[in-house]
N, C-alpha and C. Protein backbone atom coordinates (compact mmCIF):
# COMPACT_ATOMS: atom_id res chain seq x y z
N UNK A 1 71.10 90.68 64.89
CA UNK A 1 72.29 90.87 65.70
C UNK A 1 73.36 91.59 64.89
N UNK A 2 73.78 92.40 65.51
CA UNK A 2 75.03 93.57 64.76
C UNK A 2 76.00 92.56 64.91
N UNK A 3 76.86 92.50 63.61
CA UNK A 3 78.50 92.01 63.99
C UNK A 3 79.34 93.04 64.35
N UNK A 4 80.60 92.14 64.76
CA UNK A 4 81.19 92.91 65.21
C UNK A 4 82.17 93.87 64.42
N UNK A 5 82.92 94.75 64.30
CA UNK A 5 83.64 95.26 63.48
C UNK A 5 84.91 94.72 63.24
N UNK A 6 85.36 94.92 61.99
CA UNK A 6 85.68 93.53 60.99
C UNK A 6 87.68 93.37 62.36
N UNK A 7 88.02 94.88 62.52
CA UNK A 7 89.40 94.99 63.53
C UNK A 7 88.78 93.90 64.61
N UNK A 8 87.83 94.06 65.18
CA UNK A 8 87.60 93.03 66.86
C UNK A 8 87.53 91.62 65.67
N UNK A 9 87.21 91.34 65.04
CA UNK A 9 87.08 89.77 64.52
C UNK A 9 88.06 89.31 64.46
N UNK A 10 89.36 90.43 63.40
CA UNK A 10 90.41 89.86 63.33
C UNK A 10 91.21 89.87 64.30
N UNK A 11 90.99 91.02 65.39
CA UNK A 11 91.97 90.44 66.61
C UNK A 11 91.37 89.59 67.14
N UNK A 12 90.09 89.26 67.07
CA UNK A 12 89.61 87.62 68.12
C UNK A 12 90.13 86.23 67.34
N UNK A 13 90.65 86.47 65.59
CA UNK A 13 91.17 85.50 65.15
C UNK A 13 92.44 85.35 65.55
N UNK A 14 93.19 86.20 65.70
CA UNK A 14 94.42 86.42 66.20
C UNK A 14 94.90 85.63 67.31
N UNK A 15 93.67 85.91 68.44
CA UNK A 15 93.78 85.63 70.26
C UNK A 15 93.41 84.14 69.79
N UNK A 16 92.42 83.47 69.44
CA UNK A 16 91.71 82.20 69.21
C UNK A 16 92.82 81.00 69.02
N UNK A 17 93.51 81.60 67.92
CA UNK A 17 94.79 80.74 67.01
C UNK A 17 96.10 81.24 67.42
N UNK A 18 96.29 81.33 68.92
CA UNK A 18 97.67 81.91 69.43
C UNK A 18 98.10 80.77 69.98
N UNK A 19 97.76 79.70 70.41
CA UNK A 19 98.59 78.31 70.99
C UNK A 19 99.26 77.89 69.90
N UNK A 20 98.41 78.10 68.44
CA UNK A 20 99.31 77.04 67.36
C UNK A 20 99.95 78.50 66.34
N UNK A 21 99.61 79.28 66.19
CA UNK A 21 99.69 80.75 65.62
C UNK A 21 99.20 80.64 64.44
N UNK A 22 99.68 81.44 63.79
CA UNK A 22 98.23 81.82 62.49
C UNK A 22 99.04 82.27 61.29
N UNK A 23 98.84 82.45 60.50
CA UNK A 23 99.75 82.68 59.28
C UNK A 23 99.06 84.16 59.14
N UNK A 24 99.79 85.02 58.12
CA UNK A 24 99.20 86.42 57.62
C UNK A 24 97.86 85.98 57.16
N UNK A 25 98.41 84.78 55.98
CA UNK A 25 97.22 84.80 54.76
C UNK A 25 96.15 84.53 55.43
N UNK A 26 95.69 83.47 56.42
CA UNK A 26 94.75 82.75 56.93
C UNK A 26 94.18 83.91 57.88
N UNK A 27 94.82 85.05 58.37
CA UNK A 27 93.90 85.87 58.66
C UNK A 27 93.35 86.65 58.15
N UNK A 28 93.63 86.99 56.95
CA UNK A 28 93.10 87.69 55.48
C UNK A 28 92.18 86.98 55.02
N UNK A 29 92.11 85.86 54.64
CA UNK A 29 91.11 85.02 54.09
C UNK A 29 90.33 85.02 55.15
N UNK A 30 90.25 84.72 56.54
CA UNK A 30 89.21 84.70 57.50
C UNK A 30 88.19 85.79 57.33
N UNK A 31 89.14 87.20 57.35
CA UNK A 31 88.37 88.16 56.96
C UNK A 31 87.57 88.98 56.03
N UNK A 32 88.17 88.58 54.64
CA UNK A 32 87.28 88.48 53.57
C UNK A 32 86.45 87.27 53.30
N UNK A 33 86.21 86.49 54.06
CA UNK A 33 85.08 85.77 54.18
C UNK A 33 84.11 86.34 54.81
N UNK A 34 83.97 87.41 55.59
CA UNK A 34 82.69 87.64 56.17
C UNK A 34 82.72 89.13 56.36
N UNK A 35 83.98 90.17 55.79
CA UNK A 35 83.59 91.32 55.83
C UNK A 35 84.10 91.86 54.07
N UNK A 36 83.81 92.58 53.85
CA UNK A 36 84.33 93.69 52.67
C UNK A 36 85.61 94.67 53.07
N UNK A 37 86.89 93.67 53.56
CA UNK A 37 88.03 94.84 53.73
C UNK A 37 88.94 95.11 52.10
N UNK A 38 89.29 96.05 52.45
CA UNK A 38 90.22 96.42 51.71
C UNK A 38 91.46 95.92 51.79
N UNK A 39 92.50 95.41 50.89
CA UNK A 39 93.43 94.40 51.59
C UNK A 39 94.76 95.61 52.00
N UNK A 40 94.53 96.60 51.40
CA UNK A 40 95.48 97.66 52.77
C UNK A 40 95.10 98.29 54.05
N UNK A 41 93.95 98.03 53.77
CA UNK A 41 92.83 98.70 55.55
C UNK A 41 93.82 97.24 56.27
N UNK A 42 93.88 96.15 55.77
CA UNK A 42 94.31 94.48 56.44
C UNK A 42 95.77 94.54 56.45
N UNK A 43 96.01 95.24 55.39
CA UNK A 43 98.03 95.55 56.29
C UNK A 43 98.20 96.42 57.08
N UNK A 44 97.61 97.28 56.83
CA UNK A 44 97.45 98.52 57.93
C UNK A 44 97.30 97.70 59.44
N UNK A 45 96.07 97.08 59.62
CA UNK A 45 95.82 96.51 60.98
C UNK A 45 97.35 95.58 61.08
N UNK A 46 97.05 94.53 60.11
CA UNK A 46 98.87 93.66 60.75
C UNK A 46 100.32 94.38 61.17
N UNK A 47 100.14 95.58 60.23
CA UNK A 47 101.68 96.30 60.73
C UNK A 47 101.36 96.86 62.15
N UNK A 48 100.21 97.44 62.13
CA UNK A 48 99.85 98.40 63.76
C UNK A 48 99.86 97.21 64.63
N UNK A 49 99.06 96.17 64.59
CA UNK A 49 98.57 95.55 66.06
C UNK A 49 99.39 93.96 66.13
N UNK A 50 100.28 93.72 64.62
CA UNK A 50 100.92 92.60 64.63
C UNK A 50 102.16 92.37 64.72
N UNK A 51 102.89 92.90 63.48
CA UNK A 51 104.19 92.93 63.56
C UNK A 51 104.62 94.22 64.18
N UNK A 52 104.39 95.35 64.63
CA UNK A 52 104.86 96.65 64.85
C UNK A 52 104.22 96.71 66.02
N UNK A 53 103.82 96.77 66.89
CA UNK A 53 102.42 96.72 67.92
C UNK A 53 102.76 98.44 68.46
N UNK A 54 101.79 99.15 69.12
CA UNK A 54 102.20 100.59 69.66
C UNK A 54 103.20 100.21 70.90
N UNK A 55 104.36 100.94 71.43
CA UNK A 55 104.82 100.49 72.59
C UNK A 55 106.17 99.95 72.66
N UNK A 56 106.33 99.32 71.34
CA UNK A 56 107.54 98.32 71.11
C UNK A 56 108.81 99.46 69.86
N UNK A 57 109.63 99.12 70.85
CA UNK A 57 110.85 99.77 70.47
C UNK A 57 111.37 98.71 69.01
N UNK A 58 111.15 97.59 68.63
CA UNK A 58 111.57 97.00 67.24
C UNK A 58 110.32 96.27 67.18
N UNK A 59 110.12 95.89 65.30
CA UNK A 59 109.46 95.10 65.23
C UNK A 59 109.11 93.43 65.61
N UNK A 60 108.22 93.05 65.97
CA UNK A 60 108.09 91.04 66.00
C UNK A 60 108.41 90.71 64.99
N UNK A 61 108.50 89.47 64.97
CA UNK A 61 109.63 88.50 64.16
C UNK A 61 108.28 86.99 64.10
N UNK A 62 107.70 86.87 62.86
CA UNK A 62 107.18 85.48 62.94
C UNK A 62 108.07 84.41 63.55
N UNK A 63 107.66 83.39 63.99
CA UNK A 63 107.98 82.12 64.47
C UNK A 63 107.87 80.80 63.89
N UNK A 64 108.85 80.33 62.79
CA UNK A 64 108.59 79.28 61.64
C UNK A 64 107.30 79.73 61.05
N UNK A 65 107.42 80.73 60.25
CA UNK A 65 106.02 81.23 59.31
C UNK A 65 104.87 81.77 60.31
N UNK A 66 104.30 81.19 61.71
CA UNK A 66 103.23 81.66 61.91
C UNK A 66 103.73 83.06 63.05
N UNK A 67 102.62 83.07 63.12
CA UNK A 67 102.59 84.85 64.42
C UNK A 67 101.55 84.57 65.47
N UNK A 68 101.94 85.14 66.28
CA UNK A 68 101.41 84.95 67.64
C UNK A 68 101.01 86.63 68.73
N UNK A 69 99.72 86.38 68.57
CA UNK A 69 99.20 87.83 69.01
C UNK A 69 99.79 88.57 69.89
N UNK A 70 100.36 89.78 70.25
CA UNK A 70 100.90 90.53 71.42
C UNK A 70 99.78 90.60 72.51
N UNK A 71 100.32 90.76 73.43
CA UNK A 71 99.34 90.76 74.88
C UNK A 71 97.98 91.67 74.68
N UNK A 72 98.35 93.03 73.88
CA UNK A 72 97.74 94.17 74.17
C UNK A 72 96.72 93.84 73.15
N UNK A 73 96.86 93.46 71.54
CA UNK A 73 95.52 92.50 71.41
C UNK A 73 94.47 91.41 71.68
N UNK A 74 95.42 90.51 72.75
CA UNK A 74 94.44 89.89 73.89
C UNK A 74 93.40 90.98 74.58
N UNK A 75 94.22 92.01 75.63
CA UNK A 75 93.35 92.92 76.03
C UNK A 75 92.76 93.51 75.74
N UNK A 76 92.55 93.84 74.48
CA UNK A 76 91.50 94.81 73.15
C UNK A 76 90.07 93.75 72.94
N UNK A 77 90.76 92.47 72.72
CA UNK A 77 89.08 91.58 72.73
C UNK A 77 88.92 91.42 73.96
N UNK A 78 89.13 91.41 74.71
CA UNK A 78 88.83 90.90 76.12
C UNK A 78 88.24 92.61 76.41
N UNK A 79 88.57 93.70 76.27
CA UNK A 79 87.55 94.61 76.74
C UNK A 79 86.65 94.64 75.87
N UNK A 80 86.54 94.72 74.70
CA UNK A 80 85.59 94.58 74.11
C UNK A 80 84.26 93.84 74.63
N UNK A 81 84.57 92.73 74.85
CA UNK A 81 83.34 91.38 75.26
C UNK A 81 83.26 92.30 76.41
N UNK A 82 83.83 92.45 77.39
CA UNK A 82 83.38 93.18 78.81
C UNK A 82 82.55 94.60 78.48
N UNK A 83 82.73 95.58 77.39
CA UNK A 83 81.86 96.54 77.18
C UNK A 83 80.39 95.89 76.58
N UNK A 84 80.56 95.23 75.74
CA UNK A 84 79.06 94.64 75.64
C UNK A 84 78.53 93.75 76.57
């Protein structure tokens, strides 16, 4: 079975851990547990799809330390699973 590419994991960690939210680190560590990123390929993704998202006139603002996924990375895993 192919995994998935290491961006859909971390936005499905993202969507998964959005009731209680997620810290930066704990999605970094999620992801170098099971892929080989580079840890600026992993700021790169948090500034684009976390704190900065495309669309948004200012940046998000964590919430007592954790972060909480924007809509439009909900909809990125959610098409995803629907293309496969």
């Amino acid at each position: 079975m192919k995994r998935e590419p290491w961006q859909i994991a971390a936005a499905r960690f993202c969507v998964e851990n959005s009731e209680k939210g997620f810290k930066k680190e704990d999605l970094f560590k999620f992801i170098n547990n099971t892929y080989s990123v580079n840890n600026q390929q992993m700021e790169y993704f948090f500034e684009e799809e976390i704190f900065s998202p495309p669309g948004r006139k200012f940046s998000r603002n964590d919430v007592a330390g954790v972060w909480v996924p924007p809509l439009d990375l909900v909809s990125k895993v959610t098409d995803y699973d629907e293309l496969n």
